[in-house]
C-alpha atoms as a PDB file:
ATOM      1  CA  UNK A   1      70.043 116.991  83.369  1.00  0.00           C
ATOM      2  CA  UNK A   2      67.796 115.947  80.642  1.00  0.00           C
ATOM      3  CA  UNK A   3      69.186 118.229  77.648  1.00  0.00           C
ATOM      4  CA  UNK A   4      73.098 119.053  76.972  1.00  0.00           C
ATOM      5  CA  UNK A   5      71.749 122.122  74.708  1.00  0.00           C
ATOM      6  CA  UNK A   6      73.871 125.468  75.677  1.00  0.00           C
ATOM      7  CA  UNK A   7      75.145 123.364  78.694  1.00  0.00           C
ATOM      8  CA  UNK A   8      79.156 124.037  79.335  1.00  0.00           C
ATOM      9  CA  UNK A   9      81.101 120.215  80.457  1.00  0.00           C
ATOM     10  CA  UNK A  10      84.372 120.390  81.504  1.00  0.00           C
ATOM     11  CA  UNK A  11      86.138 116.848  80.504  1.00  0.00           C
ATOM     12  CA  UNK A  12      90.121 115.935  82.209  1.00  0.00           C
ATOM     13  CA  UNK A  13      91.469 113.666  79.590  1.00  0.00           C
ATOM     14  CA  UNK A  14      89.699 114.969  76.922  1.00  0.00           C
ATOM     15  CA  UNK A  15      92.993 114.066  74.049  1.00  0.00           C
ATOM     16  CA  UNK A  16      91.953 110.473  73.880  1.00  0.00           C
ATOM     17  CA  UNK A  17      89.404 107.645  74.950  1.00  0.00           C
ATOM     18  CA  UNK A  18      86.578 107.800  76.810  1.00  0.00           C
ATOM     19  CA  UNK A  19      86.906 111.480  77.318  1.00  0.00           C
ATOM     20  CA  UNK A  20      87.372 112.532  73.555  1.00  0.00           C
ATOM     21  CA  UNK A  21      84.463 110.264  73.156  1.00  0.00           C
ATOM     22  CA  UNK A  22      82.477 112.047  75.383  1.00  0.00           C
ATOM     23  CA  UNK A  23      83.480 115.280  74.063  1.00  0.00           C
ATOM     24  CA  UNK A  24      82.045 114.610  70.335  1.00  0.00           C
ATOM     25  CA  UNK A  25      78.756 113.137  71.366  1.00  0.00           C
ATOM     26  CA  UNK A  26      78.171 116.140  74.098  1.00  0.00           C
ATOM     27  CA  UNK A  27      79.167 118.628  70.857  1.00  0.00           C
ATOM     28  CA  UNK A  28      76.677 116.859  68.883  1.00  0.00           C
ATOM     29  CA  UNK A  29      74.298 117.694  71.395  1.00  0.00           C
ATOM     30  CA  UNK A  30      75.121 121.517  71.343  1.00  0.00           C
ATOM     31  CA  UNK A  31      77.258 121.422  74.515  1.00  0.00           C
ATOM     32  CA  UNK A  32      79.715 123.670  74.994  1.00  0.00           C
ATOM     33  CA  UNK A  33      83.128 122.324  76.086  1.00  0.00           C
ATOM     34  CA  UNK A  34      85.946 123.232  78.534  1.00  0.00           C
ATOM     35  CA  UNK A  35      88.697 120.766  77.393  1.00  0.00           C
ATOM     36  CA  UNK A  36      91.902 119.708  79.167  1.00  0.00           C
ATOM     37  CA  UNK A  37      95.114 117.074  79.312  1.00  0.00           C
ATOM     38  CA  UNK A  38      98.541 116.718  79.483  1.00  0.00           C
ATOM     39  CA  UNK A  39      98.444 116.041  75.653  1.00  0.00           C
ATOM     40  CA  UNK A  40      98.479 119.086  73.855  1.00  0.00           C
ATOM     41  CA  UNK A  41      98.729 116.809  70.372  1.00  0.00           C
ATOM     42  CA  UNK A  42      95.409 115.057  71.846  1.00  0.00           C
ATOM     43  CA  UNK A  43      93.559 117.775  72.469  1.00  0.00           C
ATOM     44  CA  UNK A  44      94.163 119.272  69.269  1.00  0.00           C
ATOM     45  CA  UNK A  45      92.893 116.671  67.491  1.00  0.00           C
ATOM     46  CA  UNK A  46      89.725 116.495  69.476  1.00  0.00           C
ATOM     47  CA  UNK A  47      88.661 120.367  69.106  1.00  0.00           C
ATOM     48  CA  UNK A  48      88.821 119.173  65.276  1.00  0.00           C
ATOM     49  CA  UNK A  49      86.590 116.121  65.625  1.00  0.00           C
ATOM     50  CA  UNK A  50      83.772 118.758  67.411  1.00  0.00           C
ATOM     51  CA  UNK A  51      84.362 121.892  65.119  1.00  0.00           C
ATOM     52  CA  UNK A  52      81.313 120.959  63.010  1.00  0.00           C
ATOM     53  CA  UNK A  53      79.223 121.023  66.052  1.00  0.00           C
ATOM     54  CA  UNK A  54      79.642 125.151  65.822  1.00  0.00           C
ATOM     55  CA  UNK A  55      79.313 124.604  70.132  1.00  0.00           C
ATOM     56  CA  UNK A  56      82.436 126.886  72.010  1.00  0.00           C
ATOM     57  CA  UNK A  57      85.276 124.991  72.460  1.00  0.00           C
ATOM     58  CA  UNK A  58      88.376 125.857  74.972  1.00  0.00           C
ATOM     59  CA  UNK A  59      91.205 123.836  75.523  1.00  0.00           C
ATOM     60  CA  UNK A  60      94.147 123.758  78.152  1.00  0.00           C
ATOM     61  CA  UNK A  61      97.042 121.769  78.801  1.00  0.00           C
ATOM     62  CA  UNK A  62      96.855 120.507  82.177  1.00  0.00           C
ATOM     63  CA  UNK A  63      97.902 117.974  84.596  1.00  0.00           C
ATOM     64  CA  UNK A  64      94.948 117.046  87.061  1.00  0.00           C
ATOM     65  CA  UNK A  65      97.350 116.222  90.261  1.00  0.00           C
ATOM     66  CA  UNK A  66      98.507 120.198  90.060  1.00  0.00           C
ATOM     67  CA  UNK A  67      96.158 121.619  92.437  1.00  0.00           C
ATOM     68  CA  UNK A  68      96.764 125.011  91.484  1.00  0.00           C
ATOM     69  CA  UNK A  69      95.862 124.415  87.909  1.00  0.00           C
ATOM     70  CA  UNK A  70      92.997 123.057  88.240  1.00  0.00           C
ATOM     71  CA  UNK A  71      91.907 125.797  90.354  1.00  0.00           C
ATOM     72  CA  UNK A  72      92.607 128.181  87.522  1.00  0.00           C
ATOM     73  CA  UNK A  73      91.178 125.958  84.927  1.00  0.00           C
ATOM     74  CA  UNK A  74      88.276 125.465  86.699  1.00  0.00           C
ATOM     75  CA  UNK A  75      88.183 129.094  86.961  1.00  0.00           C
ATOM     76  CA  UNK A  76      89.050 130.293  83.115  1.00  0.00           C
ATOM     77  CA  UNK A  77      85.780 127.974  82.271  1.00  0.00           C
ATOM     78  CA  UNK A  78      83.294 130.456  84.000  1.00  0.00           C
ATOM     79  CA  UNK A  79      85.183 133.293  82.647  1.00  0.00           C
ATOM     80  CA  UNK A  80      85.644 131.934  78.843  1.00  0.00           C
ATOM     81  CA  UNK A  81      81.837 130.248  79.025  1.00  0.00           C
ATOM     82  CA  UNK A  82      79.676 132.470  81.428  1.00  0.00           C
ATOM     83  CA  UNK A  83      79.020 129.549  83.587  1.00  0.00           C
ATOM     84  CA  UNK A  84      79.981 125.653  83.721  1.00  0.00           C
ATOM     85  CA  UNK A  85      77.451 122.841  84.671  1.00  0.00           C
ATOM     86  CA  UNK A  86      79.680 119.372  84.196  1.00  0.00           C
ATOM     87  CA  UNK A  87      82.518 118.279  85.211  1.00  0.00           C
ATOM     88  CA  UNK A  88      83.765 114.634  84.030  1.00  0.00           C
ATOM     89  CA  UNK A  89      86.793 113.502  86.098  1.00  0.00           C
ATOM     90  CA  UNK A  90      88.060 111.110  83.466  1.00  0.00           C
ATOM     91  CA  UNK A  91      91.981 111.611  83.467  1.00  0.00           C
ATOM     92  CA  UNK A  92      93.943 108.422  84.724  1.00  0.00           C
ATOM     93  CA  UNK A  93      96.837 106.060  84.636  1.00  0.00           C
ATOM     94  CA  UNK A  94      97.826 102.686  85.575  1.00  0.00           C
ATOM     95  CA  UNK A  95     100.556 100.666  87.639  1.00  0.00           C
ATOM     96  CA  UNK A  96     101.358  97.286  87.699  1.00  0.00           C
ATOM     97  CA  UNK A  97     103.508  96.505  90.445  1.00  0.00           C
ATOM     98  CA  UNK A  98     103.310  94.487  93.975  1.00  0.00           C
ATOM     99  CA  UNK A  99     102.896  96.512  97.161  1.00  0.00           C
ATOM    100  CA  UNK A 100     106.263  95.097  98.320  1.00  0.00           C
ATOM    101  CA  UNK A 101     107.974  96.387  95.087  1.00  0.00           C
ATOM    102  CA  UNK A 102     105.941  99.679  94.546  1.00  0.00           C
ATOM    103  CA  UNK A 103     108.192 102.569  95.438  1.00  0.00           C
ATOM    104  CA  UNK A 104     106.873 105.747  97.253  1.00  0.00           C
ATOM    105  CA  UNK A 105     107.122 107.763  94.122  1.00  0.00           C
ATOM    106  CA  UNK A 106     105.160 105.422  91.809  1.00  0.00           C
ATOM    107  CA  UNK A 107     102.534 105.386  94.575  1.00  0.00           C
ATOM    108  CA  UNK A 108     102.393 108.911  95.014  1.00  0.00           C
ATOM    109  CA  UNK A 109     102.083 109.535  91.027  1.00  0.00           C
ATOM    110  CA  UNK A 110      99.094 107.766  90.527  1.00  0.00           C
ATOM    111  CA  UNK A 111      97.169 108.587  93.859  1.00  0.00           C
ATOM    112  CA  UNK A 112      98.280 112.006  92.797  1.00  0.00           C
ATOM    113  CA  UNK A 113      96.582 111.566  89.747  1.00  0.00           C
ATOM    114  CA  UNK A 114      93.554 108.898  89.975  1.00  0.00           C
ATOM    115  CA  UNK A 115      92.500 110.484  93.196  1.00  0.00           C
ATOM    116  CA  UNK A 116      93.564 113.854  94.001  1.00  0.00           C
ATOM    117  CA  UNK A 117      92.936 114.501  90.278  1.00  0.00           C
ATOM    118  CA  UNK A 118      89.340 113.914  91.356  1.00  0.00           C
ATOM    119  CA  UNK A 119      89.030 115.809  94.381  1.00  0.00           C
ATOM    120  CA  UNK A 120      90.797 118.695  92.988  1.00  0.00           C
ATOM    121  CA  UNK A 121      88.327 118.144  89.758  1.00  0.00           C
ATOM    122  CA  UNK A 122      85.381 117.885  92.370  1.00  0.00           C
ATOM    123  CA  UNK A 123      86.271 120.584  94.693  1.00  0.00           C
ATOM    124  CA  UNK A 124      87.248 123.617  92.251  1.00  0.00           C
ATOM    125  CA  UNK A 125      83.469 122.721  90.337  1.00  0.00           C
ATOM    126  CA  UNK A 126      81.617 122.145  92.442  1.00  0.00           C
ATOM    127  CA  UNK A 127      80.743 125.322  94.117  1.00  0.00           C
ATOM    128  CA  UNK A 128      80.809 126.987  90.386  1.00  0.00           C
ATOM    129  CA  UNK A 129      78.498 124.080  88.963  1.00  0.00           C
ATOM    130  CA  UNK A 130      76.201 125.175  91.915  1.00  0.00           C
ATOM    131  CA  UNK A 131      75.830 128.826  90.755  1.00  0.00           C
ATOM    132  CA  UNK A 132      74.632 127.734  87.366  1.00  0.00           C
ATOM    133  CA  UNK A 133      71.377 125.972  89.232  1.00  0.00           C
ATOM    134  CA  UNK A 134      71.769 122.667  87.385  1.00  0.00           C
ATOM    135  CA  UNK A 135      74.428 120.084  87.288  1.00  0.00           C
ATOM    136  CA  UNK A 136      76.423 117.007  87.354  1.00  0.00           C
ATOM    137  CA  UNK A 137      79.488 115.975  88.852  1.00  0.00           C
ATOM    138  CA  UNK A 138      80.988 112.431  86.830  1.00  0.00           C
ATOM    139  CA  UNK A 139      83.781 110.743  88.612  1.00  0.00           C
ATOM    140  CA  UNK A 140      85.679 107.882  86.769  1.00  0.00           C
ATOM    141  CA  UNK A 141      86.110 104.989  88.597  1.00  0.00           C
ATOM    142  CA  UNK A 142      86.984 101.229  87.175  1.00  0.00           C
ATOM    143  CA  UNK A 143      85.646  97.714  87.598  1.00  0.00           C
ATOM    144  CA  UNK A 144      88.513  97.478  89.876  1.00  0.00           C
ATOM    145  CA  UNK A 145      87.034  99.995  92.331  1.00  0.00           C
ATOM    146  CA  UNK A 146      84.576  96.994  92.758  1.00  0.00           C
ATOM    147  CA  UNK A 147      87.291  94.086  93.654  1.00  0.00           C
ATOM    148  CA  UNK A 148      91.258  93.871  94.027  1.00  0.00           C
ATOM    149  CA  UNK A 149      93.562  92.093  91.946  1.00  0.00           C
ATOM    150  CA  UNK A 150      97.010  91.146  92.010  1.00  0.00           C
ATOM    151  CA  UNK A 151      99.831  93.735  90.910  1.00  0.00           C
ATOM    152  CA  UNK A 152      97.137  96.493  90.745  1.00  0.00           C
ATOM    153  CA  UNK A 153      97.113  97.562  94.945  1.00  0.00           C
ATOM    154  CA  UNK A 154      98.163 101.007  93.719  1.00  0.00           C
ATOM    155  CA  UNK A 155      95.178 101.359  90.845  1.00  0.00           C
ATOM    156  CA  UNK A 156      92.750  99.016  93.279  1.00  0.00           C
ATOM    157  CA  UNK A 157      93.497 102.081  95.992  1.00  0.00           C
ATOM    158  CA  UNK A 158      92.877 104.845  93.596  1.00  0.00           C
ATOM    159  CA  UNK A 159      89.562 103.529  92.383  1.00  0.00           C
ATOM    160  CA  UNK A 160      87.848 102.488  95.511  1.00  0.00           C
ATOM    161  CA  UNK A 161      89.368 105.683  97.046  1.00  0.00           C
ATOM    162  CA  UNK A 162      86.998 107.222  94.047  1.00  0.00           C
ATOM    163  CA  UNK A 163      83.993 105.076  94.648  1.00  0.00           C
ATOM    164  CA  UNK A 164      83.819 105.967  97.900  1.00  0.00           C
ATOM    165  CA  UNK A 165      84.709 109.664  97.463  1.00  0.00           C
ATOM    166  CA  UNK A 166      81.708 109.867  94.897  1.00  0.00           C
ATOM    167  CA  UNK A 167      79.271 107.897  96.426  1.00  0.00           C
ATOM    168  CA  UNK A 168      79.437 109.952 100.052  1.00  0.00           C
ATOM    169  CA  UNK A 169      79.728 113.056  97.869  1.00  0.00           C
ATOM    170  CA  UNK A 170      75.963 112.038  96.020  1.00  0.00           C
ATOM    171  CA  UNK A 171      74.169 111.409  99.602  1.00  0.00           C
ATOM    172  CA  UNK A 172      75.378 115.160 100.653  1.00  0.00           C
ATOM    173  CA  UNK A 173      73.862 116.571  97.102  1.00  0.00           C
ATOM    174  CA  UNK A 174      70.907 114.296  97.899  1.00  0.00           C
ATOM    175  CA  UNK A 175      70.238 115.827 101.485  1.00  0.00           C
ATOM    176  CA  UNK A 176      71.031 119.211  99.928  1.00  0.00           C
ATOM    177  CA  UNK A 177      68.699 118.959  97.141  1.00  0.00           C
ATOM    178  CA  UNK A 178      70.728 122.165  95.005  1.00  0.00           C
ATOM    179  CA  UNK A 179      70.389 120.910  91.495  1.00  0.00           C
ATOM    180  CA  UNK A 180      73.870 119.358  91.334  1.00  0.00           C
ATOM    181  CA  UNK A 181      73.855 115.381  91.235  1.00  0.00           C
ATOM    182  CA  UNK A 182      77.025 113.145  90.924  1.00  0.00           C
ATOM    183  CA  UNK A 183      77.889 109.661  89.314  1.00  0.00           C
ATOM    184  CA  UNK A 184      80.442 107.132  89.784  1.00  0.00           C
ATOM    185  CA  UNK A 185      81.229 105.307  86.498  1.00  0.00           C
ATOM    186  CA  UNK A 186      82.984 101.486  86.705  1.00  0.00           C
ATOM    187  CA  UNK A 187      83.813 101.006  83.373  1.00  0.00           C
ATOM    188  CA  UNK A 188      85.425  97.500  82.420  1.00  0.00           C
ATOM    189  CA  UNK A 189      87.813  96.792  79.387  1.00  0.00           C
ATOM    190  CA  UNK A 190      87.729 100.100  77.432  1.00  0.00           C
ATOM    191  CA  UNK A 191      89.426 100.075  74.386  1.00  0.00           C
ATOM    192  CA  UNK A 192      91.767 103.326  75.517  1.00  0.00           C
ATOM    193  CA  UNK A 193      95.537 103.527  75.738  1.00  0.00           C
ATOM    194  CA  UNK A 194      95.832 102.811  79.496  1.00  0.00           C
ATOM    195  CA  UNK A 195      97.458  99.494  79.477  1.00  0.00           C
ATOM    196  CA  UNK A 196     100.277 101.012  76.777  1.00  0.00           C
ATOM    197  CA  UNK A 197     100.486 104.096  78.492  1.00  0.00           C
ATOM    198  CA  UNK A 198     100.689 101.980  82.523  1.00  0.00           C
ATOM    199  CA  UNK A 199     103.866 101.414  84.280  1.00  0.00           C
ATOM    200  CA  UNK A 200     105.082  98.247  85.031  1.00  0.00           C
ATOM    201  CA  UNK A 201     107.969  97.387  87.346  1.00  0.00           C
ATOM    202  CA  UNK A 202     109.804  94.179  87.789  1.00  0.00           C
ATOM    203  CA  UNK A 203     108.119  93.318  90.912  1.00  0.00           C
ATOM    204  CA  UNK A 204     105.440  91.348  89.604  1.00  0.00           C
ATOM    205  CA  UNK A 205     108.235  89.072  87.924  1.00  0.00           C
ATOM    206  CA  UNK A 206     108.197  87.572  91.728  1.00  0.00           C
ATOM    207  CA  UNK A 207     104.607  86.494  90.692  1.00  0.00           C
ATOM    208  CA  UNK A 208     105.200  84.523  87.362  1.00  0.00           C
ATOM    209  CA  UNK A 209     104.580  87.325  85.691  1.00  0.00           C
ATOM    210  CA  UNK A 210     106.392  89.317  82.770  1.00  0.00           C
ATOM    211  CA  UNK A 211     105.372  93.154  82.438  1.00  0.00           C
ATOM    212  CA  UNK A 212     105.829  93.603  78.826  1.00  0.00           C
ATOM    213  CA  UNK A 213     103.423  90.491  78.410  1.00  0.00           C
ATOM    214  CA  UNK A 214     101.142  91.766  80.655  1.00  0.00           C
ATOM    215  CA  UNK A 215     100.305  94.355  79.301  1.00  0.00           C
ATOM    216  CA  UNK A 216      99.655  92.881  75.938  1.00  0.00           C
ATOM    217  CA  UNK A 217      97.466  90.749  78.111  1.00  0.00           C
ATOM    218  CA  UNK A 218      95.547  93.726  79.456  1.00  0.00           C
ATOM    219  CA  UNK A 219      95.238  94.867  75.994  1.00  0.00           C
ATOM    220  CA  UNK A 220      93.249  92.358  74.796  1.00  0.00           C
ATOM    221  CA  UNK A 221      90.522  92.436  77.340  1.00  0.00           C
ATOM    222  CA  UNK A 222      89.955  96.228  76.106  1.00  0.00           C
ATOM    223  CA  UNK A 223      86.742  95.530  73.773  1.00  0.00           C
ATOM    224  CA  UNK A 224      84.235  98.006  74.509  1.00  0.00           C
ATOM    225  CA  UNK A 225      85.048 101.110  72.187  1.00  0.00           C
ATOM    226  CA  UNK A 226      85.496 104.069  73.553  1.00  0.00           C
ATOM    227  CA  UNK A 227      82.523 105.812  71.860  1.00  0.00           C
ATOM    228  CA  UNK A 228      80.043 103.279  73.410  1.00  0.00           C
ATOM    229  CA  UNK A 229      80.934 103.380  77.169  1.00  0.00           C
ATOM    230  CA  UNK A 230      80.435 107.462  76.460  1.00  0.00           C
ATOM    231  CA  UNK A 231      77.250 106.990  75.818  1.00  0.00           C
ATOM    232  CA  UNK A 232      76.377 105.091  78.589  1.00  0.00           C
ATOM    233  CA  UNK A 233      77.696 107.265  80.541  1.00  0.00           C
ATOM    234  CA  UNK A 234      75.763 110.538  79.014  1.00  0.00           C
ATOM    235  CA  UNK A 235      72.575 108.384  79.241  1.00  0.00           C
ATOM    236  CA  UNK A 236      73.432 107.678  82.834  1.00  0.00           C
ATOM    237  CA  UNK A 237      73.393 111.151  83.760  1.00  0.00           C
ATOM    238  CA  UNK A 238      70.172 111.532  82.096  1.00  0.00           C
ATOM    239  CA  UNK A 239      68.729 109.401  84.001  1.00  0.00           C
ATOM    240  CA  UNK A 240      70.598 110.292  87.070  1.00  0.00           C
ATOM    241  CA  UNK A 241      71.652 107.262  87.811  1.00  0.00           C
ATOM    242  CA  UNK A 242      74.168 107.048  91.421  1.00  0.00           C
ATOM    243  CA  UNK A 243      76.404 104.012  89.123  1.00  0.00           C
ATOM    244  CA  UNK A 244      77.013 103.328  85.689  1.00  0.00           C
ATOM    245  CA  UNK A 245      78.696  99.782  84.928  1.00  0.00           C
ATOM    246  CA  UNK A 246      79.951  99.395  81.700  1.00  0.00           C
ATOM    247  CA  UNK A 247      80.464  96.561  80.199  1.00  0.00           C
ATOM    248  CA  UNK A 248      79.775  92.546  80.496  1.00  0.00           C
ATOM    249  CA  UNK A 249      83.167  91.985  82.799  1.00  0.00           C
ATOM    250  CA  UNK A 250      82.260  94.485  84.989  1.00  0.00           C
ATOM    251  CA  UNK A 251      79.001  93.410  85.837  1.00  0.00           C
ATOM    252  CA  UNK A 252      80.134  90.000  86.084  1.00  0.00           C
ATOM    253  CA  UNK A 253      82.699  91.141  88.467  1.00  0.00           C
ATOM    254  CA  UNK A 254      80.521  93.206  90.597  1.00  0.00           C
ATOM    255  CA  UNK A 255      78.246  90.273  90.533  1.00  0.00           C
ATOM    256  CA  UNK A 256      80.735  87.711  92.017  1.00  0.00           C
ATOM    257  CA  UNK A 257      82.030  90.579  94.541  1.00  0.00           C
ATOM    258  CA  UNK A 258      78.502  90.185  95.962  1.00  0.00           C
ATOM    259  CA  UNK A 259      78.023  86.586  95.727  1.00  0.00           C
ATOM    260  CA  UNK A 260      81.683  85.912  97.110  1.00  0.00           C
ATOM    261  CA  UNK A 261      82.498  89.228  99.198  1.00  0.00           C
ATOM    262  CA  UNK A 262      85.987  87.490 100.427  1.00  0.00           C
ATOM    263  CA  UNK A 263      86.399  84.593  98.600  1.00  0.00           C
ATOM    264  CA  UNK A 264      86.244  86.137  95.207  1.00  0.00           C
ATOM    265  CA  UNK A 265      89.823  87.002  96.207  1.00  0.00           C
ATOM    266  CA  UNK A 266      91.204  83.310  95.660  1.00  0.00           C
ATOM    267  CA  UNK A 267      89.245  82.939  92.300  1.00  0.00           C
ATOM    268  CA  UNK A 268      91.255  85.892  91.407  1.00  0.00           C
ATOM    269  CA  UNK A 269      94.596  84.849  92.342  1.00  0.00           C
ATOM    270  CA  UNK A 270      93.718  81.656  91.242  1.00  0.00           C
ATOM    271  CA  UNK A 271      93.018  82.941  87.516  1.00  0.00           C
ATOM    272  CA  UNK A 272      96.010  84.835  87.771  1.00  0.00           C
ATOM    273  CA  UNK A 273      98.162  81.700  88.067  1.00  0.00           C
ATOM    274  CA  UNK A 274      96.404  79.425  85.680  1.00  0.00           C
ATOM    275  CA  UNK A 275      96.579  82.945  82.818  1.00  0.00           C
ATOM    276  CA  UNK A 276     100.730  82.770  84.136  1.00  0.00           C
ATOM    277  CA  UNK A 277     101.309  79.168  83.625  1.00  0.00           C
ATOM    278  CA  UNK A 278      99.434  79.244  79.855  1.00  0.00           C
ATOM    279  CA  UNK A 279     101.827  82.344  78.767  1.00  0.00           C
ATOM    280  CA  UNK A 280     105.003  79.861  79.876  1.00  0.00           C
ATOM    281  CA  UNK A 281     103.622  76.804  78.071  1.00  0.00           C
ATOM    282  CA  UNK A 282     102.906  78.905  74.915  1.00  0.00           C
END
């Protein structure tokens, strides 16, 4: 897709971050947009930051691990736009916790969300993105769908559960050669409200670690705005790319994941002990 002009996108997480970002620079390019998250507040205030675009703009509350809502979202986008040709799984959350200490329900929240959220997001466009000739299917991923680290086995799960989900999905749009193309995006430190928004258990304590710390921590390697990994990723589909890294840190980690497949897993832990024992002396 070379031109977002009288195109319909359909953004998850479209109150905040990356996907408000994304909805204001598709606007500007005279996209329509189908609109949706669990913040009602959020959304508001992002159908106000496109209204001078004069593009169509829906909204809907809407929690992407509800199957049955996204169905009918998906569904109320044809009817409300005539047709729909994106779809931007961007909706997430995170969870800082060791697999010992992670209970079954904090598990099943956030694969609930960070994957199912896409497959139900993938699934219910598809076969409507299809109809309209031309289209694009954008799955969110992270830089930590490229490597593991410590108290993030839950998030690490969800992300390469993505990567792969996207990536096999692409090769069967490939072979079928319909129009519809798909991306896998791996940004890095976003400046979003993730970390605040994460939960953290008292698991990782068993680690050195402190979670209210942490995520201060986590906050502070957020640097890319918000605005700018949205336009890498519009320019990405553009140019059809198959995988969009944003960001310095994630390139540098996807460059030591294929310099040091396995042993990239000690520098990790490693770094995680030395960033532990400077929080104690400070």
């Amino acid at each position: 897709m070379k031109n977002f002009k009288n195109k319909v996108a359909a953004i998850t997480g479209a109150g905040s971050g990356i996907g408000q970002q994304l909805a204001v620079l598709l606007a500007k390019q005279g996209c329509h947009l189908s609109l949706s998250d669990v913040n009602e507040q959020g959304l508001a205030q992002t159908a106000e930051l496109v209204k001078e675009s004069h593009v169509r703009v829906t909204t809907q509350k809407l929690d992407v691990a509800d199957r049955d809502a996204m169905k009918e979202w998906a569904a109320d986008t044809v009817q409300n736009h005539g047709s729909v040709n994106m779809i931007f799984n961007n909706a997430g959350v995170a969870l800082g916790s060791t697999v010992e200490g992670a209970s079954y329900e904090e598990l099943e929240w956030i694969v609930n969300i960070n994957f199912w959220g896409v497959v139900y997001g993938t699934k219910e466009f598809l076969p409507l993105i299809k109809k309209s000739g031309e289209g694009h299917i954008i799955n969110i991923s992270s830089l930590f769908g490229l490597t593991a680290q410590p108290t993030q086995s839950a998030y690490n799960a969800t992300k390469f559960a993505v990567r792969g989900f996207t990536e096999s999905l692409r090769q069967e749009l490939d072979m079928e050669n319909c129009g519809v193309s798909a991306l896998c995006v791996h940004p890095g430190g976003i400046r979003t409200n993730i970390a605040n928004a994460a939960k953290m258990n008292d698991s990782i304590r068993s680690l050195g670690m402190h979670p209210e710390k942490s995520a201060e921590s986590f906050n502070k390697l957020l640097r890319c705005p918000p605005e700018e990994a949205a336009r890498q990723i519009i320019e990405a589909v553009q140019k059809d790319k198959r995988r969009l890294l944003i960001g310095n840190d994630a390139k540098a980690i996807d460059l030591m994941q294929r310099i040091l497949p396995t042993g990239y897993q000690r520098v990790m832990a490693f770094a995680t002990k030395l960033g532990n024992k400077s929080k104690k002396s400070a």
